[in-house]
N, C-alpha and C. Protein backbone atom coordinates (compact mmCIF):
# COMPACT_ATOMS: atom_id res chain seq x y z
N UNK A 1 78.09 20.93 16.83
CA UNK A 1 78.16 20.56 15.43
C UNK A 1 76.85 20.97 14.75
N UNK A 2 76.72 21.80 13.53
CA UNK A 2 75.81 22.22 12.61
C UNK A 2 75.18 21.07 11.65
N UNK A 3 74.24 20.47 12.05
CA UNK A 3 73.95 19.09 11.29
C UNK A 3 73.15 19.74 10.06
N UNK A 4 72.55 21.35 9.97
CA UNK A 4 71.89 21.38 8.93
C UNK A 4 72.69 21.16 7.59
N UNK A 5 74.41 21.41 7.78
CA UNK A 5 75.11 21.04 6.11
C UNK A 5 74.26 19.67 5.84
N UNK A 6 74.22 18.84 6.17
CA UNK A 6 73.79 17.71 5.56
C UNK A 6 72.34 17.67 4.88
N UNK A 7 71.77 18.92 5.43
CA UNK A 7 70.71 18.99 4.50
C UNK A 7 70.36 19.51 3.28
N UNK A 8 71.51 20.45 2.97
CA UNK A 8 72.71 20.69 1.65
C UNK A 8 72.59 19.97 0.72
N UNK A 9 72.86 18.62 1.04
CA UNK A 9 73.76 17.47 0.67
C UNK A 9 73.18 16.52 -0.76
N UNK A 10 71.99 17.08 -1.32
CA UNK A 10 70.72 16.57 -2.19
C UNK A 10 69.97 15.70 -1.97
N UNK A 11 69.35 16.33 -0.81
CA UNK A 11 68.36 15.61 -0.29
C UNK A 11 66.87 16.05 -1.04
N UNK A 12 65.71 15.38 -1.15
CA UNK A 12 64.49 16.12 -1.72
C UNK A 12 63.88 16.75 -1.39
N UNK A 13 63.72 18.14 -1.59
CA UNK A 13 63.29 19.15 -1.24
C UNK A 13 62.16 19.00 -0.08
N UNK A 14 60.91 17.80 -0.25
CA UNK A 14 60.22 18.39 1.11
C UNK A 14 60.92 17.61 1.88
N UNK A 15 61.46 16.67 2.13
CA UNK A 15 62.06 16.51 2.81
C UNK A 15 63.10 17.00 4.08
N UNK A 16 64.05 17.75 2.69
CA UNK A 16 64.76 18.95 3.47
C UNK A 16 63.86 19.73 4.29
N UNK A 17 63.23 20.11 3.48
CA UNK A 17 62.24 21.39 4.29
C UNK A 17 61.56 20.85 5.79
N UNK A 18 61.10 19.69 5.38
CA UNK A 18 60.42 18.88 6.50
C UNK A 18 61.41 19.18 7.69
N UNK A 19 62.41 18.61 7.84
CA UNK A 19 63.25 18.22 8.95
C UNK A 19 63.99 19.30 8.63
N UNK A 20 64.14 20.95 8.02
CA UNK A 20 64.41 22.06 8.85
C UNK A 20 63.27 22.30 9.39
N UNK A 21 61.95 21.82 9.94
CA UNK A 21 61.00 22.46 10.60
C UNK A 21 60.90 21.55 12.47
N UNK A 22 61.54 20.19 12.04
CA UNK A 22 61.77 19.34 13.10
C UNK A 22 63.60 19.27 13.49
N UNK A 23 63.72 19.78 14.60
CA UNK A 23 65.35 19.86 15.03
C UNK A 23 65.63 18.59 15.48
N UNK A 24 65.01 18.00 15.95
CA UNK A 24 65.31 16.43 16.49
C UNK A 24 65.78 15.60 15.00
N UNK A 25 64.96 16.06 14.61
CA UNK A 25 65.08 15.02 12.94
C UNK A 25 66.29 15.60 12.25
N UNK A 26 66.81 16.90 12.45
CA UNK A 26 68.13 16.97 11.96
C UNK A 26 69.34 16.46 12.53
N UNK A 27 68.59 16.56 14.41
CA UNK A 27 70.08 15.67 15.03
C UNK A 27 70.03 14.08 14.85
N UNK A 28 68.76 13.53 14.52
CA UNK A 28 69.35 12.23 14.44
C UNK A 28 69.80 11.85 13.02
N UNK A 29 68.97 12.66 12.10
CA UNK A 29 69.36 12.70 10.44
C UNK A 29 71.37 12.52 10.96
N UNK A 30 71.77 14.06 11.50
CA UNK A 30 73.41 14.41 11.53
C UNK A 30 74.06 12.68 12.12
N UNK A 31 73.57 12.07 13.06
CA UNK A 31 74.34 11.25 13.56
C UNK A 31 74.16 9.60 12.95
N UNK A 32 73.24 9.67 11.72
CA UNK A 32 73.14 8.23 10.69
C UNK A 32 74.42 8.13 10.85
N UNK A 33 74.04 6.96 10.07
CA UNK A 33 75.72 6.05 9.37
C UNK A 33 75.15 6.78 7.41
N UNK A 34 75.75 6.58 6.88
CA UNK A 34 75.61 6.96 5.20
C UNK A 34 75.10 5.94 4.78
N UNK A 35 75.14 4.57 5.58
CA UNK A 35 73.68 3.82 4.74
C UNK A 35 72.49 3.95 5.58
N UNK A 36 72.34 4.37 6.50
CA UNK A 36 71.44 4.96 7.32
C UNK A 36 70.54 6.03 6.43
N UNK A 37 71.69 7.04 6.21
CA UNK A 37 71.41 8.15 5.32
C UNK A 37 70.51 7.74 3.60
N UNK A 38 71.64 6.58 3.19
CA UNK A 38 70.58 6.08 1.85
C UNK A 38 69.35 5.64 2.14
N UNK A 39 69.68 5.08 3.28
CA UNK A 39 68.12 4.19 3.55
C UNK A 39 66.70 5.13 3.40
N UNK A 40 66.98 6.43 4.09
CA UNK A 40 66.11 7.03 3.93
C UNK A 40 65.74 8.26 2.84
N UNK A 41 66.81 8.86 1.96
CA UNK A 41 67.04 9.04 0.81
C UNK A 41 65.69 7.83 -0.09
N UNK A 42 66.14 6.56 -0.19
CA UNK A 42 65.44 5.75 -0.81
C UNK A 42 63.88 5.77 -0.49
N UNK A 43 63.93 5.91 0.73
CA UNK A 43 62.42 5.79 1.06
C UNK A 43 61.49 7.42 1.14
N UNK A 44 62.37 8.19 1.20
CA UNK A 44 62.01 9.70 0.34
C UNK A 44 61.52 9.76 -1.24
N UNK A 45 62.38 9.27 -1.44
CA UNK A 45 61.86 8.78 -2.58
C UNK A 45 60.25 8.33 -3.39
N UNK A 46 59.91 7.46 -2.53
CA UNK A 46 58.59 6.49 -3.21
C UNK A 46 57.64 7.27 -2.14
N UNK A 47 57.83 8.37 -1.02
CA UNK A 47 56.79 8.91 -0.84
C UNK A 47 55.73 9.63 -1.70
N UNK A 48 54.45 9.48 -1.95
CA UNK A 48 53.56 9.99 -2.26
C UNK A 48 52.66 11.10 -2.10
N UNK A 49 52.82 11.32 -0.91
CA UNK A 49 51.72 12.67 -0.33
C UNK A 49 52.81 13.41 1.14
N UNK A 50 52.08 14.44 1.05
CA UNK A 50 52.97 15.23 2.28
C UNK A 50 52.27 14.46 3.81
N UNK A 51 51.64 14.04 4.08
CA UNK A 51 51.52 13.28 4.96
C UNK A 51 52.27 11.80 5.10
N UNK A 52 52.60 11.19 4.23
CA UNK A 52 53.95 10.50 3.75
C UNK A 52 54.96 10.97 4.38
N UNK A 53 55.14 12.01 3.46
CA UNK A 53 56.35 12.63 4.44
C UNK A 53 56.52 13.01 5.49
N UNK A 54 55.83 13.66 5.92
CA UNK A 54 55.68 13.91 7.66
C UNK A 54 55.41 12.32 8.64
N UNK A 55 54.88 11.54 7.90
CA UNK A 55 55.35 10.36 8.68
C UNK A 55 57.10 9.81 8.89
N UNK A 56 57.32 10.07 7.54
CA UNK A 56 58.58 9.29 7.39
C UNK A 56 59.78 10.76 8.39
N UNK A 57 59.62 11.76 8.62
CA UNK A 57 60.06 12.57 9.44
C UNK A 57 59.60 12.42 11.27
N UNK A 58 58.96 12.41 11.02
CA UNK A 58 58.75 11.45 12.49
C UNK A 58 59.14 10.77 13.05
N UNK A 59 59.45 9.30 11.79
CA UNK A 59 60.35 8.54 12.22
C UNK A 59 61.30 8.77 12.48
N UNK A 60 62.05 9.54 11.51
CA UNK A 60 63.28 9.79 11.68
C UNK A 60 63.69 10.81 13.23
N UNK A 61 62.75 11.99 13.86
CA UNK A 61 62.46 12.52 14.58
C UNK A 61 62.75 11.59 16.07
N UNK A 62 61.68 10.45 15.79
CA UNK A 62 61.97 9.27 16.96
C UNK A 62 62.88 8.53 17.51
N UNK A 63 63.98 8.89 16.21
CA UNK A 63 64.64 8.20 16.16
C UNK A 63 64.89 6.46 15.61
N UNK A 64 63.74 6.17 15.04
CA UNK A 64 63.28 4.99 14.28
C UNK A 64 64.31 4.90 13.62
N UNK A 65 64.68 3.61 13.28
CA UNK A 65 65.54 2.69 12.43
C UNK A 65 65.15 2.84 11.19
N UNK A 66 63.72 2.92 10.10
CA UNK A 66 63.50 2.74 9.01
C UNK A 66 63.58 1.79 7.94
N UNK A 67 64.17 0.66 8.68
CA UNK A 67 64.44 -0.79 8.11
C UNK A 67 63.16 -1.26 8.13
């Protein structure tokens, strides 16, 4: 299964970009639930700096919950 469609999907740009540079973070991005998916949408959001973001890709990378 091609999990990058979901990065398609209007997600925010560094974001996207972020996690096409981390493959782990697209397979666990592909296997959220869609409030999984908002959850972190939302918290894309109020990031501030690209180190922000590369944290919050990490997590997601780790597989972290984000709650």
């Amino acid at each position: 299964m091609d999990y990058t469609d979901n990065l398609q999907s209007g997600l925010p740009l560094g974001l996207a970009f972020g996690m096409a540079m981390d493959e782990q973070a697209i397979n666990h991005y592909g296997k959220m639930t869609e409030y999984e998916k908002e959850q972190v949408l939302a918290k894309s959001k109020n990031v501030k700096s690209k180190e922000e973001m590369q944290q919050l890709i990490q997590k997601i990378s780790d597989g972290d919950t984000l709650m």
